[in-house]
C-alpha atoms as a PDB file:
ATOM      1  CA  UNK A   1       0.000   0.000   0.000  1.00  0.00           C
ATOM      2  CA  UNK A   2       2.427   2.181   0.972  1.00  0.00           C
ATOM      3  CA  UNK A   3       4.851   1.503  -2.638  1.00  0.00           C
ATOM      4  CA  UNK A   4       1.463   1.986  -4.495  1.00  0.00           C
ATOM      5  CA  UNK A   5       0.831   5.689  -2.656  1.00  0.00           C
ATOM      6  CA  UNK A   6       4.208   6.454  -3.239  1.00  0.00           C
ATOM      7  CA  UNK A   7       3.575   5.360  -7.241  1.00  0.00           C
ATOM      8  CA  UNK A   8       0.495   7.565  -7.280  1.00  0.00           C
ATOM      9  CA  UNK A   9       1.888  10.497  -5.929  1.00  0.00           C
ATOM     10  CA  UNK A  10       5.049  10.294  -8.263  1.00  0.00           C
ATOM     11  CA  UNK A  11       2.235   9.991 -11.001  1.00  0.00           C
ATOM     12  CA  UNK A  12       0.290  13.082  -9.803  1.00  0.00           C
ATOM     13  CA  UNK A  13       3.055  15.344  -9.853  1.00  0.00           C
ATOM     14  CA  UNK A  14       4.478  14.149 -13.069  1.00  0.00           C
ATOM     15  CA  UNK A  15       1.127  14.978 -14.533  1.00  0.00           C
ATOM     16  CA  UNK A  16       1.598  18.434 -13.582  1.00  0.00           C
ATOM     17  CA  UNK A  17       5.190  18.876 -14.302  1.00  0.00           C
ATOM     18  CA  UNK A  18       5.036  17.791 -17.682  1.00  0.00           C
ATOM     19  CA  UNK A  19       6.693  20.504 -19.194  1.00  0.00           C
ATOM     20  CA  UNK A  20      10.205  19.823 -17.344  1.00  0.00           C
ATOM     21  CA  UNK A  21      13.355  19.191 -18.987  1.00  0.00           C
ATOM     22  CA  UNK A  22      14.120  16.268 -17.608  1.00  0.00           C
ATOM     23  CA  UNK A  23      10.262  14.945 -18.011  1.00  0.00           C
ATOM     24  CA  UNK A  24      11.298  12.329 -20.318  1.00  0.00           C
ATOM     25  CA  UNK A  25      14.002  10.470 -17.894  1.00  0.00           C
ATOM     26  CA  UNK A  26      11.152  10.640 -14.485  1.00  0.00           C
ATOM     27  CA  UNK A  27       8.330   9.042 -16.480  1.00  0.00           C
ATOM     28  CA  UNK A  28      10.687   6.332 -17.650  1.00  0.00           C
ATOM     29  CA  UNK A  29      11.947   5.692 -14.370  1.00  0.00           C
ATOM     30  CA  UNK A  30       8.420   5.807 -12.541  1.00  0.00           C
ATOM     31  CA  UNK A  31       7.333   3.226 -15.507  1.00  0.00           C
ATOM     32  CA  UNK A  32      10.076   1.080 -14.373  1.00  0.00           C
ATOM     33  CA  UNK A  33       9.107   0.988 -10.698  1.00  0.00           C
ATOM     34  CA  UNK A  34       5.303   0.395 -11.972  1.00  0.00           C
ATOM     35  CA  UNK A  35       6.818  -2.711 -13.499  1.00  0.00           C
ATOM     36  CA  UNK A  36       8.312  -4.015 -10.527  1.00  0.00           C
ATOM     37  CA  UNK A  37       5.158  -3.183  -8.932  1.00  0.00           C
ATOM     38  CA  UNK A  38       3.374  -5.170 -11.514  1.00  0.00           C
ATOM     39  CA  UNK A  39       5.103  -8.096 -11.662  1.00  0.00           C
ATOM     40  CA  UNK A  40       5.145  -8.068  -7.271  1.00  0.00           C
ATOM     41  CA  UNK A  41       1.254  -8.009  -7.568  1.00  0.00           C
ATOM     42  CA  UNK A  42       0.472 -10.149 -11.088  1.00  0.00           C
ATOM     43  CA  UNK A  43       0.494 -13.656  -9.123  1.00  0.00           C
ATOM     44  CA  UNK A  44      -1.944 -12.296  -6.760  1.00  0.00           C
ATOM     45  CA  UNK A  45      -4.395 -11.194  -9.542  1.00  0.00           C
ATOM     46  CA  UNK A  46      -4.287 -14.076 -10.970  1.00  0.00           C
ATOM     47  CA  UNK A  47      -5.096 -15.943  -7.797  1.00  0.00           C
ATOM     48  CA  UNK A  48      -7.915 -13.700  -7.187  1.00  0.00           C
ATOM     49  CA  UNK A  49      -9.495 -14.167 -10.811  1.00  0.00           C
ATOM     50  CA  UNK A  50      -8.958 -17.655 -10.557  1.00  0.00           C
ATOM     51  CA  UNK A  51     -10.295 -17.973  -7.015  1.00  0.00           C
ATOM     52  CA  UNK A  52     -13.236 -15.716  -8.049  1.00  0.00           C
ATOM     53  CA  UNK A  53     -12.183 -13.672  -5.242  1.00  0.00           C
ATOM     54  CA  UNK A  54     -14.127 -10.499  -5.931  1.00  0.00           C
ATOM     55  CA  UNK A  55     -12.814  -8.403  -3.122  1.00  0.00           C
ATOM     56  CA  UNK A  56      -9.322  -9.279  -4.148  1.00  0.00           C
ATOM     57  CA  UNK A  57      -9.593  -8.637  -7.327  1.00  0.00           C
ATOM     58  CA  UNK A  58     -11.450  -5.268  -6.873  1.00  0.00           C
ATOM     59  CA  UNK A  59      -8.467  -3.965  -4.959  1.00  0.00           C
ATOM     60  CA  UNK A  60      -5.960  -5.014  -7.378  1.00  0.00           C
ATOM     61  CA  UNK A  61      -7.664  -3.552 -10.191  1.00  0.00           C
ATOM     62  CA  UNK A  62      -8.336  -0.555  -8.199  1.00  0.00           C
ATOM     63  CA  UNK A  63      -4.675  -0.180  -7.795  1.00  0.00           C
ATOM     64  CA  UNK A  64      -4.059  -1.003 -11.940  1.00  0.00           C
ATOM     65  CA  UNK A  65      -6.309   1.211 -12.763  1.00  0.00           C
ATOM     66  CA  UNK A  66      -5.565   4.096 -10.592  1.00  0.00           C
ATOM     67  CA  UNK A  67      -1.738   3.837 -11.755  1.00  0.00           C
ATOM     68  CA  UNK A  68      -3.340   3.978 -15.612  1.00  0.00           C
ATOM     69  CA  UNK A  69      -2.497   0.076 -16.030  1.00  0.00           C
ATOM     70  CA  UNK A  70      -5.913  -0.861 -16.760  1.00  0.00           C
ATOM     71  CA  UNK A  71      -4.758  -3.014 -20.225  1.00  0.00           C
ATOM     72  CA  UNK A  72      -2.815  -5.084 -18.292  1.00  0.00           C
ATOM     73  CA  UNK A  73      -5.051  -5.621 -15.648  1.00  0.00           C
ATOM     74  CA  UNK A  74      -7.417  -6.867 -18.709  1.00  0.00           C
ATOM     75  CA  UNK A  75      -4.799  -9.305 -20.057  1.00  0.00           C
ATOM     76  CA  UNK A  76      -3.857 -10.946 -16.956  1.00  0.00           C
ATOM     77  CA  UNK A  77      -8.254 -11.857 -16.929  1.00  0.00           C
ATOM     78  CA  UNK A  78      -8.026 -12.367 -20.510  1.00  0.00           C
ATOM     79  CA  UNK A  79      -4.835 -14.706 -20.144  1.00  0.00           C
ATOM     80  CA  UNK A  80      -6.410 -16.685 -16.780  1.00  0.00           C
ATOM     81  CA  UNK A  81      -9.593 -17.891 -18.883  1.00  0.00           C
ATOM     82  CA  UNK A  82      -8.139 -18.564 -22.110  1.00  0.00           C
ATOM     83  CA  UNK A  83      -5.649 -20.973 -20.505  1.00  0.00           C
ATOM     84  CA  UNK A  84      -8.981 -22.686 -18.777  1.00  0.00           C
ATOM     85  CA  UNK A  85     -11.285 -22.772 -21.845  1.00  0.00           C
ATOM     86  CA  UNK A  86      -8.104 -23.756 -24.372  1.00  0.00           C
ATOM     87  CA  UNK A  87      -7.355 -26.749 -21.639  1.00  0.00           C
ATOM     88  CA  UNK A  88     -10.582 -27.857 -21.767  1.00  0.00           C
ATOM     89  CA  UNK A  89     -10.883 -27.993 -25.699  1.00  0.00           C
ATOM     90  CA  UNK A  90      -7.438 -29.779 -25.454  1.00  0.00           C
ATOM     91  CA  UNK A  91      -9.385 -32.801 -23.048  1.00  0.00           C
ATOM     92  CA  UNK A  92     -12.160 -32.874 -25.478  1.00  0.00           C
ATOM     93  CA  UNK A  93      -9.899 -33.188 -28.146  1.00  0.00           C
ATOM     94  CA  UNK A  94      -8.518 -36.539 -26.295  1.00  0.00           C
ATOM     95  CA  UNK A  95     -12.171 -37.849 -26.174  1.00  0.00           C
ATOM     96  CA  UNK A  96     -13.464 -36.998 -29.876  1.00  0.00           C
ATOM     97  CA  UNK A  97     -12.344 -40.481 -31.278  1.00  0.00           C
ATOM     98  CA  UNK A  98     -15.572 -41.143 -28.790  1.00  0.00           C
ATOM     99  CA  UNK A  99     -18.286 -39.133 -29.585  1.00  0.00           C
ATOM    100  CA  UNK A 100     -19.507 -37.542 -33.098  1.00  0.00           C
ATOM    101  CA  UNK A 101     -17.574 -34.089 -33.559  1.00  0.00           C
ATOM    102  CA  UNK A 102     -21.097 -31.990 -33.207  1.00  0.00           C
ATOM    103  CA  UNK A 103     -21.496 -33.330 -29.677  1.00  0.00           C
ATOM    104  CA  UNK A 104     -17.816 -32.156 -28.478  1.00  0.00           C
ATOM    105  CA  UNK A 105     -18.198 -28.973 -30.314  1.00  0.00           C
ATOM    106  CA  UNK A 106     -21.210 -28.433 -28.679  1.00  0.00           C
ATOM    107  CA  UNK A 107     -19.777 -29.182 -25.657  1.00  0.00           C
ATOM    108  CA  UNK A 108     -17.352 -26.939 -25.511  1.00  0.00           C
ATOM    109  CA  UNK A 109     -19.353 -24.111 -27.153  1.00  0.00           C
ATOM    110  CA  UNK A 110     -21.920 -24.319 -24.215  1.00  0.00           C
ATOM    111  CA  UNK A 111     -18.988 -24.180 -21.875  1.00  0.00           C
ATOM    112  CA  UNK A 112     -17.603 -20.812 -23.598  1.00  0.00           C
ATOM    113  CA  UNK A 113     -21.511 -20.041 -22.740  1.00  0.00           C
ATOM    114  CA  UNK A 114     -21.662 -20.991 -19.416  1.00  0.00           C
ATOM    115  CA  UNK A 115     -18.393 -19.124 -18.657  1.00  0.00           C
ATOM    116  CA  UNK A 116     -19.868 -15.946 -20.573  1.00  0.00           C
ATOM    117  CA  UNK A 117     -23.064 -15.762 -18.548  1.00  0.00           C
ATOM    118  CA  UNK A 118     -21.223 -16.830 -14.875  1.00  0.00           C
ATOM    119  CA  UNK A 119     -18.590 -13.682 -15.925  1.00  0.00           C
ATOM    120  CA  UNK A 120     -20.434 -10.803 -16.987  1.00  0.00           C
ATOM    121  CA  UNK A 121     -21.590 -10.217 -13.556  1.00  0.00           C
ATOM    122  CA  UNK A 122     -18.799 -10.843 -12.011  1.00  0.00           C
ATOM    123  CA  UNK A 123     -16.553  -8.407 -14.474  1.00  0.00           C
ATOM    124  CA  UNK A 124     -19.333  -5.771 -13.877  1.00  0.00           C
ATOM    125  CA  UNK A 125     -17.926  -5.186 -10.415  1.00  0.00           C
ATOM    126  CA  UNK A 126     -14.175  -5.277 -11.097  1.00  0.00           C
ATOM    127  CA  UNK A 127     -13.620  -4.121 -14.882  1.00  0.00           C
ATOM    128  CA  UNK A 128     -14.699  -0.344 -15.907  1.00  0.00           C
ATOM    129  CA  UNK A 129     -15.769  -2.228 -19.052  1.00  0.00           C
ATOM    130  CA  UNK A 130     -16.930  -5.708 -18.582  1.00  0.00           C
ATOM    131  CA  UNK A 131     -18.425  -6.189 -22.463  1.00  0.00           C
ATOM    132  CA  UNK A 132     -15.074  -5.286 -23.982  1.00  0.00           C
ATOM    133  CA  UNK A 133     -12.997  -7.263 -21.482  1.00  0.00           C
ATOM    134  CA  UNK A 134     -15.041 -10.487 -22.247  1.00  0.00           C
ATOM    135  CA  UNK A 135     -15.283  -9.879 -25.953  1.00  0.00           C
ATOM    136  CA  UNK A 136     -11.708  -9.712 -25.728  1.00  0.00           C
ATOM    137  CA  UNK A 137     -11.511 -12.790 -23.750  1.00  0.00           C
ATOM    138  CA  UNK A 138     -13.658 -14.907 -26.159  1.00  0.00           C
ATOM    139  CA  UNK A 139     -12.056 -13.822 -29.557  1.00  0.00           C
ATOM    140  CA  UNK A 140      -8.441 -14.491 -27.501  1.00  0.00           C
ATOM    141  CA  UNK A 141      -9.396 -18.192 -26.811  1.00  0.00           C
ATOM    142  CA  UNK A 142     -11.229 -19.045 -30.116  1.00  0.00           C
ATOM    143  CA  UNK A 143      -7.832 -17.733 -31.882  1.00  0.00           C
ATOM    144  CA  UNK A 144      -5.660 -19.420 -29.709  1.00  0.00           C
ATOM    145  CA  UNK A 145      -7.628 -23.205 -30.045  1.00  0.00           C
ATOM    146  CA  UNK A 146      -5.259 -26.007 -31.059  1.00  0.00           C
ATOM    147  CA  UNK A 147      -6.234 -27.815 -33.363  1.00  0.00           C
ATOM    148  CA  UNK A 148      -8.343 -24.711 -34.494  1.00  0.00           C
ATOM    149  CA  UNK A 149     -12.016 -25.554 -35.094  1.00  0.00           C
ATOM    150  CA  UNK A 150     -11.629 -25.067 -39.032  1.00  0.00           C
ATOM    151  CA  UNK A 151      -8.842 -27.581 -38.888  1.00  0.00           C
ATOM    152  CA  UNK A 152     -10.875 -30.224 -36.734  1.00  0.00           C
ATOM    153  CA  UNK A 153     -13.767 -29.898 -39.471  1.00  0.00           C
ATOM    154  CA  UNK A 154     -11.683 -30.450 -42.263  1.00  0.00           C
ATOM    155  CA  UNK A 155      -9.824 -33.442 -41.088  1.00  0.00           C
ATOM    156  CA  UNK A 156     -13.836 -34.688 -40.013  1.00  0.00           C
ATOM    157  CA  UNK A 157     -15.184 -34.202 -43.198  1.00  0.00           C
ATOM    158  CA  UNK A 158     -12.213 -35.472 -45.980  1.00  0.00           C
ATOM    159  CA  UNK A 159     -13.588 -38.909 -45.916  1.00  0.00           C
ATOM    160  CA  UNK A 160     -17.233 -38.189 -45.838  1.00  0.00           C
ATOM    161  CA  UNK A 161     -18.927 -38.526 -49.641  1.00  0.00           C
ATOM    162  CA  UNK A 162     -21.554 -35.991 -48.310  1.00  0.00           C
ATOM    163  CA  UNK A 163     -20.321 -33.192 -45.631  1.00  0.00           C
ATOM    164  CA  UNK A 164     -23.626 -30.836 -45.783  1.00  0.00           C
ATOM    165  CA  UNK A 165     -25.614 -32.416 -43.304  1.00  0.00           C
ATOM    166  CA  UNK A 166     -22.312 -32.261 -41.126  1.00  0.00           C
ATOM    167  CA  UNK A 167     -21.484 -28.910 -42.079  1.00  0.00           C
ATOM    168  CA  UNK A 168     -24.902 -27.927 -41.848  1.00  0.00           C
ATOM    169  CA  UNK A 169     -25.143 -28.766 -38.081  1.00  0.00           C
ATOM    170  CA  UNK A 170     -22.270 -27.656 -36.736  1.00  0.00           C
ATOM    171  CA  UNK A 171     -22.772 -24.208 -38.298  1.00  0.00           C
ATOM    172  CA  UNK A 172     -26.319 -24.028 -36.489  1.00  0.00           C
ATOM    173  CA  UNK A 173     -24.320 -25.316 -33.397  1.00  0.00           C
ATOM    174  CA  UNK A 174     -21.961 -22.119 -33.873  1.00  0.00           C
ATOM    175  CA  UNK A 175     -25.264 -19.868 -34.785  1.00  0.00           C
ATOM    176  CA  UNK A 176     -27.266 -20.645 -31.418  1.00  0.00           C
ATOM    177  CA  UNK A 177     -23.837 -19.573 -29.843  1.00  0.00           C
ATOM    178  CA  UNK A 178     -23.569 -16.740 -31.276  1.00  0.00           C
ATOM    179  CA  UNK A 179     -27.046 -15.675 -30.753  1.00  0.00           C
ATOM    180  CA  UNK A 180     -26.617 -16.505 -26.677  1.00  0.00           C
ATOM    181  CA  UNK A 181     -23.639 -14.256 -26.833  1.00  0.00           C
ATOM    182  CA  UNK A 182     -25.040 -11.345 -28.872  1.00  0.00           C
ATOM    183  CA  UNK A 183     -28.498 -11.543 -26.382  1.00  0.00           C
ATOM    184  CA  UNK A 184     -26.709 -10.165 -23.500  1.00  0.00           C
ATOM    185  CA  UNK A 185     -25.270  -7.030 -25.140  1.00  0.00           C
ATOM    186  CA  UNK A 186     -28.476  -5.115 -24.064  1.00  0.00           C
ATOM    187  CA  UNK A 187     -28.330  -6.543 -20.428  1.00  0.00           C
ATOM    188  CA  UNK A 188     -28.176  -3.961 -17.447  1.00  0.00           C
ATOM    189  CA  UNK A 189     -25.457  -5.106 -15.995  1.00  0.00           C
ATOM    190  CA  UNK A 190     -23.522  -3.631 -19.012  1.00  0.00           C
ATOM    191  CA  UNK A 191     -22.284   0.115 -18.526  1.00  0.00           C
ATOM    192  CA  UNK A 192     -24.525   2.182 -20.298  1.00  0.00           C
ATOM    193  CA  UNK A 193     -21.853   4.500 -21.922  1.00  0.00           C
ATOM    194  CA  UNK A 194     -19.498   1.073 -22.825  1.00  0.00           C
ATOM    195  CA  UNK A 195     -18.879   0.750 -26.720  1.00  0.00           C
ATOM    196  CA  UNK A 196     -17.149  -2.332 -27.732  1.00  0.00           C
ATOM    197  CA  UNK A 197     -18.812  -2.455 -31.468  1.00  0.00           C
ATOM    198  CA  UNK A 198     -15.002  -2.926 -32.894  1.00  0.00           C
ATOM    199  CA  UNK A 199     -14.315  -6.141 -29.891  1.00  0.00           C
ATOM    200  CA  UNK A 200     -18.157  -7.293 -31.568  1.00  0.00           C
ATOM    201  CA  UNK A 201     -17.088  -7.535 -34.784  1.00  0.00           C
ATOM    202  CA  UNK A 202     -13.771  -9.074 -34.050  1.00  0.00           C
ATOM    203  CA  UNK A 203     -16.028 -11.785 -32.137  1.00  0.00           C
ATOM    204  CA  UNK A 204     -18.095 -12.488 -34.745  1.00  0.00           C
ATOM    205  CA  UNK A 205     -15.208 -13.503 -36.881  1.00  0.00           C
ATOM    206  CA  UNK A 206     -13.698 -15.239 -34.878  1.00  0.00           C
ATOM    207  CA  UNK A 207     -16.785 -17.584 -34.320  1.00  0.00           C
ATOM    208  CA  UNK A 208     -17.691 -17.530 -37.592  1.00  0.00           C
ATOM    209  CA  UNK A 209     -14.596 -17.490 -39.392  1.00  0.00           C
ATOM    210  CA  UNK A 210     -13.861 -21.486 -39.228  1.00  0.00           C
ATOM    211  CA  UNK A 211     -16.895 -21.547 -41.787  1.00  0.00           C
ATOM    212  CA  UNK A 212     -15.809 -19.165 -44.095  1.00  0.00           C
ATOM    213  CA  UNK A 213     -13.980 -21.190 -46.351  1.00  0.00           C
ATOM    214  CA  UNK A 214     -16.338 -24.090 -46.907  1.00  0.00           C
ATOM    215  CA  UNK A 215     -19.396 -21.277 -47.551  1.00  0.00           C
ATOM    216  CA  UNK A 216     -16.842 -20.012 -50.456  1.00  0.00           C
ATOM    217  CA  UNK A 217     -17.251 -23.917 -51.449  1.00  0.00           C
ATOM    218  CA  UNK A 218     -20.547 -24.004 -50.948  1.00  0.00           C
ATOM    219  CA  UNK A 219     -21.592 -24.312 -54.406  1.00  0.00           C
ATOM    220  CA  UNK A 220     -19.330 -27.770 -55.242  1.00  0.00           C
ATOM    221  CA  UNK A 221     -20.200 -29.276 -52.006  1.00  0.00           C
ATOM    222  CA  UNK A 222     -24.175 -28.665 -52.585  1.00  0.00           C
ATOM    223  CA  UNK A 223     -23.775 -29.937 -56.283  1.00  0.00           C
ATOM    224  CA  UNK A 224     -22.090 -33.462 -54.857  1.00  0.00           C
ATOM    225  CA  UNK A 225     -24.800 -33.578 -52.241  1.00  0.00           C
ATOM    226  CA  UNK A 226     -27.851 -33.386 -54.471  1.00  0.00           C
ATOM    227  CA  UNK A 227     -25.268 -35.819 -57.057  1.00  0.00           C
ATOM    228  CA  UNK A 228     -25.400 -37.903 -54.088  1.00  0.00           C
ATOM    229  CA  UNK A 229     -29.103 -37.134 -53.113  1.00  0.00           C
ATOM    230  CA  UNK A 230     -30.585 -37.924 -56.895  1.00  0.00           C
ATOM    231  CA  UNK A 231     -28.006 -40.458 -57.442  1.00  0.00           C
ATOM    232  CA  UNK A 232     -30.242 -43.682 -56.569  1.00  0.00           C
ATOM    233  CA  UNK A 233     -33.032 -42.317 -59.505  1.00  0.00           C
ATOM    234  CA  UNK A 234     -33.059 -45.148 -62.377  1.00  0.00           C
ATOM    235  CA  UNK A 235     -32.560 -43.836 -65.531  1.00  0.00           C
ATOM    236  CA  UNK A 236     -33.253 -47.098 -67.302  1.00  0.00           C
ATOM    237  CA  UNK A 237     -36.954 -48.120 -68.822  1.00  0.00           C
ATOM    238  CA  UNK A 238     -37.938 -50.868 -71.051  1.00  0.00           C
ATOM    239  CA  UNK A 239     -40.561 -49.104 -73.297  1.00  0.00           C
ATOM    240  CA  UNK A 240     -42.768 -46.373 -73.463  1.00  0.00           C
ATOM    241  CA  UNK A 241     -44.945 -47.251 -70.470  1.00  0.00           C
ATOM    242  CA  UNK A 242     -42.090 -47.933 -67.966  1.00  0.00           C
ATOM    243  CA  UNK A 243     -40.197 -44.439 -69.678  1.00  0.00           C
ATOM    244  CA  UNK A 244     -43.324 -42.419 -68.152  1.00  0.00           C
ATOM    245  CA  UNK A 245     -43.705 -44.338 -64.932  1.00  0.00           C
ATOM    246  CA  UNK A 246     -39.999 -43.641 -64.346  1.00  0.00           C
ATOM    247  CA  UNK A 247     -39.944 -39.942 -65.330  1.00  0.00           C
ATOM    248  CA  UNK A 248     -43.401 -39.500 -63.123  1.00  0.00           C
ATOM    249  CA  UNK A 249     -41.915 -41.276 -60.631  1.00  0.00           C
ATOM    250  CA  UNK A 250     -38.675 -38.978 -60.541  1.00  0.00           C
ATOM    251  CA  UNK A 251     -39.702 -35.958 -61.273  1.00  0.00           C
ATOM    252  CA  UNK A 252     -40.759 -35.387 -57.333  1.00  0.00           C
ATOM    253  CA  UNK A 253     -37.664 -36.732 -56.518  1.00  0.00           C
ATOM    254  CA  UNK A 254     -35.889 -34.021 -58.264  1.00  0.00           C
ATOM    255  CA  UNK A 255     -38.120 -30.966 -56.939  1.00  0.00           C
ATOM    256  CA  UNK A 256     -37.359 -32.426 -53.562  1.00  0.00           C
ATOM    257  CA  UNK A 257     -33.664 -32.376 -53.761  1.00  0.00           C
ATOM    258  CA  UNK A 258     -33.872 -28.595 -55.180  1.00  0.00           C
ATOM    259  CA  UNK A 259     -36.050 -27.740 -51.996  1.00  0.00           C
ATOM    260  CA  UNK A 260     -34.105 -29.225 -49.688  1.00  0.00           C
ATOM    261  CA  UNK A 261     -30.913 -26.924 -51.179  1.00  0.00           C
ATOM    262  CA  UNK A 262     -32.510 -23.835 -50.682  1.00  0.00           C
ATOM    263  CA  UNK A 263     -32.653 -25.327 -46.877  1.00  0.00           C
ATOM    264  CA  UNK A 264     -29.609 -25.981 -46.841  1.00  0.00           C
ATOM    265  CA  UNK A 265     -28.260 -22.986 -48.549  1.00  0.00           C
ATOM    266  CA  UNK A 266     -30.685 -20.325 -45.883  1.00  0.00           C
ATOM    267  CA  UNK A 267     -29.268 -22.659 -43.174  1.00  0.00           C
ATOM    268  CA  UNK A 268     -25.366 -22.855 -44.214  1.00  0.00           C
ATOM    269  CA  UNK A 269     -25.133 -19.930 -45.950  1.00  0.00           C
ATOM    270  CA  UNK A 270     -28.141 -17.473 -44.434  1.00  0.00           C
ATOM    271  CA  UNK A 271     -29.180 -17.189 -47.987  1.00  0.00           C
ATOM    272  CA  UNK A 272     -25.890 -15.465 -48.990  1.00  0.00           C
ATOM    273  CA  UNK A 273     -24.634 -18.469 -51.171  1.00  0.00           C
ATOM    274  CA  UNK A 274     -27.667 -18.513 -53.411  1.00  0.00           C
ATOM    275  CA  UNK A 275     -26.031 -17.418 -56.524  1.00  0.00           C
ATOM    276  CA  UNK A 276     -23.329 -20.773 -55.794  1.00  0.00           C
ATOM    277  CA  UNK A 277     -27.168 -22.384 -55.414  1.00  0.00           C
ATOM    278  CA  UNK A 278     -28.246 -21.424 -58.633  1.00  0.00           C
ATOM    279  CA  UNK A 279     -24.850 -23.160 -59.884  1.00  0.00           C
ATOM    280  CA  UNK A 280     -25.028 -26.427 -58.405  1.00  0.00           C
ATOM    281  CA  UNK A 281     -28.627 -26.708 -59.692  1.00  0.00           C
END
């Protein structure tokens, strides 16, 4: 306490003496002591954030904050869930020979969730602004997954004839998310003045981004799955009689497999790949 009072009154006066000559060297060396300060107090945070010690915390970040070290203060947060969520996609990554890769996925998305929800109150009473801090959080550990999601679904899919239906529901899985995420942006216990529309966007890629590149494919992978889809119709007929039997017969068939593409394009694609659509048909 009494190093941290010392700190903020070096801080005060350089504020006002910033026109000195010698301005330059006293902020450099009162950086320096900050940084022995930090790293004296940094295990301590992190106990507190990992302890969900909420009077702890508040009185380190109180002191971070008040000595204009607020970043840091977020990265040490940042850094203590990331490590959490990324060793938990790392154990589900050691059980996915086990399950079908939409379950795991699924599991770990509604864990991001849970920790989301559990958080936000919690950062409300420690961070200035608890939004951005999470946002940041969430697009840290989604970049920092290994394997990355995009990987895992393109070593699932290589040997599948048909990876829409696949595709299909693990992009809904990432959609429901993404929806749970973006409903508590309106919640009270977000500051009202807090803007984090850049650490939004940023967020949104990030848990949408594994699915860009197979939505640039869409248009190949939905022609092989209506190949695969019509591929059972018999095109063989022994006269006229059977010839019109089969084409009556195949003809629904075929207006069935164009519905269910627009489906699947509104549902892989939110309607955005229908010109690749209009391709594969």
């Amino acid at each position: 306490s009494a190093i941290f009072d010392k700190l903020l009154g070096m801080q005060k006066s350089l504020m006002v003496l910033h026109d000195i000559p010698d301005y330059a060297d006293r902020h450099q060396k009162l950086e320096s002591l900050k940084n022995k300060l930090e790293s004296k107090l940094s295990p301590r945070l992190v106990a507190a954030f990992n302890s969900h010690n909420l009077d702890e915390a508040k009185h380190y970040a109180e002191i971070f904050t008040s000595l204009k070290r607020e970043e840091q203060l977020q990265l040490y947060y940042c850094r203590t869930h990331k490590n959490r969520l990324c060793k938990f996609w790392l154990k589900l990554q050691g059980q996915k020979s086990e399950k079908p890769m939409q379950d795991w996925l699924t599991e770990f998305l509604d864990e991001v969730v849970s920790m989301w929800h559990s958080e936000l109150s919690w950062c409300s009473q420690v961070f200035s602004q608890p939004a951005r801090t999470l946002c940041s959080t969430l697009n840290q550990t989604l970049s920092s997954l290994d394997p990355s999601i995009e990987h895992c679904i393109s070593q699932h899919i290589v040997s599948l004839p048909n990876p829409l239906p696949l595709l299909i529901d693990l992009k809904q899985a990432v959609v429901r998310f993404s929806k749970s995420i973006e409903s508590t942006f309106s919640k009270p216990d977000l500051r009202p003045k807090e803007t984090f529309d850049g650490e939004i966007v940023s967020l949104l890629r990030a848990i949408h981004g594994p699915f860009v590149q197979f939505q640039l494919d869409y248009s190949k992978i939905e022609q092989d799955s209506l190949l695969d889809d019509i591929g059972g119709i018999s095109l063989e007929a022994q006269g006229l009689t059977d010839t019109v039997t089969l084409v009556a017969d195949s003809i629904p068939r075929l207006f069935h497999a164009a519905e269910e593409s627009i489906n699947h394009c509104l549902q892989f694609t939110q309607g955005l790949g229908c010109f690749g659509l209009v391709r594969a048909l």
